[in-house]
N, C-alpha and C. Protein backbone atom coordinates (compact mmCIF):
# COMPACT_ATOMS: atom_id res chain seq x y z
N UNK A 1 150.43 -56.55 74.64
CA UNK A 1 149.54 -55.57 75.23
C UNK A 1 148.30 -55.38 74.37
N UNK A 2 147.38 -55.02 75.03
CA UNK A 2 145.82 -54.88 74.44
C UNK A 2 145.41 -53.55 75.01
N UNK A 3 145.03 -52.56 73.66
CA UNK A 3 144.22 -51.62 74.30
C UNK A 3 142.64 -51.92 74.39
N UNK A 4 141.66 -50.92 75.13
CA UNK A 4 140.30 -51.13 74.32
C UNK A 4 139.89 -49.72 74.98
N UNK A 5 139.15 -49.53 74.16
CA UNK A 5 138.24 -47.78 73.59
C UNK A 5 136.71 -48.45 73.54
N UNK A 6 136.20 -47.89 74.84
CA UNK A 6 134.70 -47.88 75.11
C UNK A 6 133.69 -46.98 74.40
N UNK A 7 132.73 -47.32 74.01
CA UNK A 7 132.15 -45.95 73.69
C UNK A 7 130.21 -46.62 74.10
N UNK A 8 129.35 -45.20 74.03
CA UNK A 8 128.16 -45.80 74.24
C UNK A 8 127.46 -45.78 74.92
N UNK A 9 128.08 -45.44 76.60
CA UNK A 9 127.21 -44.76 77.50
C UNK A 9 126.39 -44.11 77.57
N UNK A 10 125.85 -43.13 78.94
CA UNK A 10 125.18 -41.93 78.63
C UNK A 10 123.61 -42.28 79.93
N UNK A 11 122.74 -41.65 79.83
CA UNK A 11 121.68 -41.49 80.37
C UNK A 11 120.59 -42.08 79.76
N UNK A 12 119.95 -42.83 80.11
CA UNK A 12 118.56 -43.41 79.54
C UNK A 12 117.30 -43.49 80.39
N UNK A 13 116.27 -43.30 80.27
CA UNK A 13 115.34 -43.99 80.78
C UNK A 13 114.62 -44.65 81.20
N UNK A 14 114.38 -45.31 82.37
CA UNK A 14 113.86 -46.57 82.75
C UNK A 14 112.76 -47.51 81.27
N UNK A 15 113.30 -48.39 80.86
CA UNK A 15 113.10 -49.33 79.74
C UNK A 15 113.37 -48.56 78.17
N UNK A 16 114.33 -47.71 78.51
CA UNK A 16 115.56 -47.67 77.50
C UNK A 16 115.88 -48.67 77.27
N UNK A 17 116.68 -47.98 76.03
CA UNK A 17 117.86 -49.00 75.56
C UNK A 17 119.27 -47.96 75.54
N UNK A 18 120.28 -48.98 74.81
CA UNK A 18 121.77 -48.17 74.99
C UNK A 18 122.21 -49.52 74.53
N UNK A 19 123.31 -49.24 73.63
CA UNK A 19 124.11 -50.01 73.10
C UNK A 19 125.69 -49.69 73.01
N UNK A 20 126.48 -50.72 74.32
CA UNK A 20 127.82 -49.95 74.17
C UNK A 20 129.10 -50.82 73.35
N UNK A 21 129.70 -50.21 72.71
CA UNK A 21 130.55 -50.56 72.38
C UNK A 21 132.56 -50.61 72.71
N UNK A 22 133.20 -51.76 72.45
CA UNK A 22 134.58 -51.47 72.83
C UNK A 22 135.60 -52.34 71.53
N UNK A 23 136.42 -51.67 71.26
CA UNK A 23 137.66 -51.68 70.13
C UNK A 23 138.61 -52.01 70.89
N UNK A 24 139.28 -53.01 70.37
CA UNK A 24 140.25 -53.67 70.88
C UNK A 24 141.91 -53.34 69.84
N UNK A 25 142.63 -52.76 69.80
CA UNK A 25 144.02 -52.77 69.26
C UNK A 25 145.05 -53.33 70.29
N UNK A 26 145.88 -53.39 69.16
CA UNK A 26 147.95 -53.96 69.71
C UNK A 26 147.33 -55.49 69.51
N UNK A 27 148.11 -56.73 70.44
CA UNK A 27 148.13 -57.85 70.35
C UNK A 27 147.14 -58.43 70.19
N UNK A 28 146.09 -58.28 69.18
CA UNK A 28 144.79 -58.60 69.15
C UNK A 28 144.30 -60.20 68.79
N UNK A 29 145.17 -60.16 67.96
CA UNK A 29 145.74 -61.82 67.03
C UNK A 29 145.24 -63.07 68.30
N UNK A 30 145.78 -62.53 70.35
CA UNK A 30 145.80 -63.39 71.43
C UNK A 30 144.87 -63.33 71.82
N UNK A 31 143.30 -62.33 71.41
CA UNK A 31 142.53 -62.13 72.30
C UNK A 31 141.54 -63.69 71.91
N UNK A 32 141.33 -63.94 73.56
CA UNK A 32 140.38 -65.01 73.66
C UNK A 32 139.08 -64.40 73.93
N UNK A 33 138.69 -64.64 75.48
CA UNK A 33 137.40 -64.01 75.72
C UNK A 33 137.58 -62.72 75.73
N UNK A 34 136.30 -61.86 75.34
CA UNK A 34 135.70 -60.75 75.46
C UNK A 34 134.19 -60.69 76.28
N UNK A 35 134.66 -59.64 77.58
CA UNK A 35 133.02 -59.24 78.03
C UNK A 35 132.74 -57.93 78.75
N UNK A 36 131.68 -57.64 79.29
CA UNK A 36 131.59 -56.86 80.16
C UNK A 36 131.37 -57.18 81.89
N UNK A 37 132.27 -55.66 81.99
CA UNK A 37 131.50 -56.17 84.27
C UNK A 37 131.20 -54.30 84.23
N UNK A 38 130.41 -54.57 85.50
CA UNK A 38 129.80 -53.37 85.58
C UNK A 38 129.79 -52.96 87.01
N UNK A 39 130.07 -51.91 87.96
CA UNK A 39 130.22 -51.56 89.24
C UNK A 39 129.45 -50.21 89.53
N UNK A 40 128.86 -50.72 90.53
CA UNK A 40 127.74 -49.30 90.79
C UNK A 40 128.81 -49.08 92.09
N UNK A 41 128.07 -47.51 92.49
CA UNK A 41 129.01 -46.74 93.33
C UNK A 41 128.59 -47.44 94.68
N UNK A 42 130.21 -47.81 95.37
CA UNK A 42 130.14 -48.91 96.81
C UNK A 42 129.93 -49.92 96.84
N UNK A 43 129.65 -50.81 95.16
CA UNK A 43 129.65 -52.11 95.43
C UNK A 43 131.26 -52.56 94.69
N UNK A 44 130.86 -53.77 94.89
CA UNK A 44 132.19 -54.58 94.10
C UNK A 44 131.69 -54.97 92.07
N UNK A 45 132.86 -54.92 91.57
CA UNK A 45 132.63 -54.75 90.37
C UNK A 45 132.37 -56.80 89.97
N UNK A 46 131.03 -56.25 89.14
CA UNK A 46 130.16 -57.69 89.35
C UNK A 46 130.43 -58.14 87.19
N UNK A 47 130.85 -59.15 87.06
CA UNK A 47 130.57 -59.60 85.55
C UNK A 47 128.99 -59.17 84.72
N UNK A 48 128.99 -58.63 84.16
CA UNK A 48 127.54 -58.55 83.31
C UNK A 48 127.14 -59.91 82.37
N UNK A 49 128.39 -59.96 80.64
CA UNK A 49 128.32 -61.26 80.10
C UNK A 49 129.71 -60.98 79.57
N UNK A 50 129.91 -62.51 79.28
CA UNK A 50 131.22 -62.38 78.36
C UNK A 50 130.87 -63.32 77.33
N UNK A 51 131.80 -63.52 76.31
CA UNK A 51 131.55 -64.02 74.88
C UNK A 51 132.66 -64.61 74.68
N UNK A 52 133.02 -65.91 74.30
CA UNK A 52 134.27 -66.64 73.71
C UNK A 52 134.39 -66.32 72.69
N UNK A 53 135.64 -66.60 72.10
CA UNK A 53 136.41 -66.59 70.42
C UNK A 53 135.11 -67.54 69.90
N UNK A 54 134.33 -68.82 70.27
CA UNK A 54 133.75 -69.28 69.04
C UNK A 54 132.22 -69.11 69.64
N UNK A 55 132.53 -67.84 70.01
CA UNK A 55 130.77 -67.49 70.19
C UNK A 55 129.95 -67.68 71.54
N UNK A 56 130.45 -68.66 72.38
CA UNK A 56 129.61 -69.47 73.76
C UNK A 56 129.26 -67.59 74.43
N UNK A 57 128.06 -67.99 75.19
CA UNK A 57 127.84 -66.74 75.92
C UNK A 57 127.41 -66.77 77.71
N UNK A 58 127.74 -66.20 78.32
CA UNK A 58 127.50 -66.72 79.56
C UNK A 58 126.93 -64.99 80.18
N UNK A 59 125.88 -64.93 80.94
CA UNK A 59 125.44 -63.87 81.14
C UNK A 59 124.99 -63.84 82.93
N UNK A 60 124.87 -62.65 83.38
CA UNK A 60 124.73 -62.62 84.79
C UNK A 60 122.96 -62.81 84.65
N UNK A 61 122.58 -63.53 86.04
CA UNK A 61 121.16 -63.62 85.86
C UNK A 61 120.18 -62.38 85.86
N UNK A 62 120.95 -61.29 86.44
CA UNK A 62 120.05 -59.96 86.86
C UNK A 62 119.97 -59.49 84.97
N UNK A 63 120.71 -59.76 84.36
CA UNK A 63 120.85 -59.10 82.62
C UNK A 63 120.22 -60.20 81.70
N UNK A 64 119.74 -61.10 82.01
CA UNK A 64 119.45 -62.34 81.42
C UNK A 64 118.14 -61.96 80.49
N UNK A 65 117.46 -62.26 79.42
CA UNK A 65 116.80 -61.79 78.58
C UNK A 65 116.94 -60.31 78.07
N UNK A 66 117.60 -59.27 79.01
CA UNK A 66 117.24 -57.92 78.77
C UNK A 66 118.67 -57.93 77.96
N UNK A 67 119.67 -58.13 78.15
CA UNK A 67 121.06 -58.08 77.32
C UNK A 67 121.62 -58.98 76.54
N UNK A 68 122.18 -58.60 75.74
CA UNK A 68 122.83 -59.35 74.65
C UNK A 68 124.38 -58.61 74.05
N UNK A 69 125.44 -59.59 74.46
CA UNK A 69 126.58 -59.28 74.08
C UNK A 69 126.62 -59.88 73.08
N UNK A 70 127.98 -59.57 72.07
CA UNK A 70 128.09 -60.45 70.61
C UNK A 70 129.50 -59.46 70.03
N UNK A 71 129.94 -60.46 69.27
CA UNK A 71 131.35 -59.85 68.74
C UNK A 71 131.98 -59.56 66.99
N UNK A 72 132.40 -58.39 66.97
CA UNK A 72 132.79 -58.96 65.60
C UNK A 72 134.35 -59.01 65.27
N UNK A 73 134.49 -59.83 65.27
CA UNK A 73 136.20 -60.44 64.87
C UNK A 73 136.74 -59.42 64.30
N UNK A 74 136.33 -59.37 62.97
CA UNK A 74 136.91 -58.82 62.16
C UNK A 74 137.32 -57.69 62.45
N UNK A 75 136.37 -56.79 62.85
CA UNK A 75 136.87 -55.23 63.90
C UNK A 75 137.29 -55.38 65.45
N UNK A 76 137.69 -56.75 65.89
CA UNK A 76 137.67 -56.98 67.00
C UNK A 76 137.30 -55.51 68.06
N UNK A 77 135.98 -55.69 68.02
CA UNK A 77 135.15 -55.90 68.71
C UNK A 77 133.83 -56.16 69.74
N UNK A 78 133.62 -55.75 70.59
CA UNK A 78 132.38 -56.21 71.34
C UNK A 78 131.45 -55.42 71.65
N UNK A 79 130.07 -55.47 71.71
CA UNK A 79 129.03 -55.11 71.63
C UNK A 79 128.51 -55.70 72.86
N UNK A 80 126.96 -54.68 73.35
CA UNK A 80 126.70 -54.89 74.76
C UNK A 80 125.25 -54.29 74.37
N UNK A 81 124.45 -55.00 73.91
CA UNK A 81 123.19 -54.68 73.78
C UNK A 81 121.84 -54.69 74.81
N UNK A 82 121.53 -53.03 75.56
CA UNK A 82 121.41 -53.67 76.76
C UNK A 82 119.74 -52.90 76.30
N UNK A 83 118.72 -53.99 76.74
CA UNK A 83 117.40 -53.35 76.15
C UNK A 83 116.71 -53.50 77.90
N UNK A 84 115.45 -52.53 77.88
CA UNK A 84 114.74 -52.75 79.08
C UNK A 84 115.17 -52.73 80.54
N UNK A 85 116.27 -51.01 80.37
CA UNK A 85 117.16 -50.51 81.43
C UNK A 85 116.38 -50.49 82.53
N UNK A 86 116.59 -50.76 83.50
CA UNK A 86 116.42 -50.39 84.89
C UNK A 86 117.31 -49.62 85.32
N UNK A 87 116.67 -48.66 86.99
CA UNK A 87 117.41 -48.03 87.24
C UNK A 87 119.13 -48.73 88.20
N UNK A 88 118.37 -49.96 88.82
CA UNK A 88 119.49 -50.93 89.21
C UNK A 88 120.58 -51.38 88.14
N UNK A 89 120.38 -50.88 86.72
CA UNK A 89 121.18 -50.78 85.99
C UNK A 89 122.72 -49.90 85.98
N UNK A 90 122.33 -48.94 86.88
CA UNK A 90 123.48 -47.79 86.70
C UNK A 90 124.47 -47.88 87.42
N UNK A 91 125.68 -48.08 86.62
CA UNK A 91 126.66 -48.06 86.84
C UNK A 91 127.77 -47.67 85.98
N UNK A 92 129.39 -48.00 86.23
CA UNK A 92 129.93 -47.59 85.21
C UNK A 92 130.40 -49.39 85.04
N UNK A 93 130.11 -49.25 83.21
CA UNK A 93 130.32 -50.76 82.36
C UNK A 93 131.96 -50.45 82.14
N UNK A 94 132.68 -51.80 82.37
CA UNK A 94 134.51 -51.94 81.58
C UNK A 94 134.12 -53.42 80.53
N UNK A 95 134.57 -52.47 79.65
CA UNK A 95 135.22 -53.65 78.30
C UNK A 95 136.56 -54.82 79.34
N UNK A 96 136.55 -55.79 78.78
CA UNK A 96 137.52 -56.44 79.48
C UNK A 96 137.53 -57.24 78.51
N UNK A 97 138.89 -58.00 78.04
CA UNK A 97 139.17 -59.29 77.04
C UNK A 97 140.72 -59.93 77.83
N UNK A 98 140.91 -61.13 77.60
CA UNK A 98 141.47 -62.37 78.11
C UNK A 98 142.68 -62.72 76.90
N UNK A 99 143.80 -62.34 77.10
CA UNK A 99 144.62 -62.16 76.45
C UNK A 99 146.24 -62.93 76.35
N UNK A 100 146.78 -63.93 75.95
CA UNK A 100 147.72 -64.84 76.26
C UNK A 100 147.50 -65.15 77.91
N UNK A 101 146.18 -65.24 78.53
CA UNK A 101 146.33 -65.39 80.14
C UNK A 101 146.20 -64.26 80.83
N UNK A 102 146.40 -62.83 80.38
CA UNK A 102 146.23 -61.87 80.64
C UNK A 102 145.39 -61.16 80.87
N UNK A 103 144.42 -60.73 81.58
CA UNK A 103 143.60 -59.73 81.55
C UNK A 103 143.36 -58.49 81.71
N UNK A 104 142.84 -57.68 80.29
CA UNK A 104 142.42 -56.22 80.04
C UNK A 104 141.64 -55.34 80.19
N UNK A 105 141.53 -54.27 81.12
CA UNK A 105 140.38 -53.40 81.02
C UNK A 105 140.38 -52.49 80.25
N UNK A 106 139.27 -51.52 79.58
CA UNK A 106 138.49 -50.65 79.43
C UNK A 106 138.67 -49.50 80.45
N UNK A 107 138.49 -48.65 79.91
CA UNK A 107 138.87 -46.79 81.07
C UNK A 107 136.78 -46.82 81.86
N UNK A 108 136.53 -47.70 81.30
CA UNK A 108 135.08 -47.24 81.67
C UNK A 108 133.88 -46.39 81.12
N UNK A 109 132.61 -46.82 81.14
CA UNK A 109 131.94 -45.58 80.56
C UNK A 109 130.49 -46.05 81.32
N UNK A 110 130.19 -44.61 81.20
CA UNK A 110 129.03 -44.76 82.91
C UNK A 110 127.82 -45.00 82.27
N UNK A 111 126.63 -45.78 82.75
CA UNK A 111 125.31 -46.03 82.17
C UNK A 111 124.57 -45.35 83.25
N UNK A 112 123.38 -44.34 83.32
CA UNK A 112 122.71 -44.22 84.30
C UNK A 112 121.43 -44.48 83.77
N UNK A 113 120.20 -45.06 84.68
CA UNK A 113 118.98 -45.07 83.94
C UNK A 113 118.33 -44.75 85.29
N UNK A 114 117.63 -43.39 85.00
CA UNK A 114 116.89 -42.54 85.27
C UNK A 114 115.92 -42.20 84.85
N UNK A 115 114.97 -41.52 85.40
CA UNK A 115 113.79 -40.42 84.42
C UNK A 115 114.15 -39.06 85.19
């Protein structure tokens, strides 16, 4: 089993920034990929980026230059560096990591970008 503890959300401003973070404990030793997905209210919950164990990064095209995921092992884990918010940004972001085959969510934590 894998927990993960989001943190980082909150309210920003159209070309904000916000940087979220998620901690991964229990069977951590199995975790492969780590990423984010993100679901605005009434749609379907869409991938943002995810990050492999040796770094590869794969990102959705709508987040492409404006975000940057990245990981640190050692504290397993992941970072979601999201610069030049839009308001099509808002939603609520889940930590998610890939685990003996398994996959883990995150409780969620909401991004809104507003003025």
């Amino acid at each position: 089993q894998v927990q993960l503890v989001e943190s980082g959300g909150g309210l920003v401003q159209p070309g904000g920034s916000l940087r979220l973070s998620c901690a991964a404990s229990g069977s951590i030793f199995s975790i492969n990929t780590m990423g984010w997905y993100h679901q605005a209210p009434g749609k379907q919950r869409e991938l943002v980026a995810h990050i492999s164990s040796g770094g590869s990064t794969n990102y959705a095209d709508s987040v492409k230059g404006r975000f940057t995921i990245s990981r640190d092992n050692a504290k397993n884990t992941v970072y979601l560096q999201m610069n030049s918010l839009k308001p099509e940004d808002t939603a609520v972001y889940y930590c998610t990591v890939v685990a003996m085959g398994t996959r883990y969510w995150g409780q969620g934590t909401q991004v809104t970008v507003s003025s």
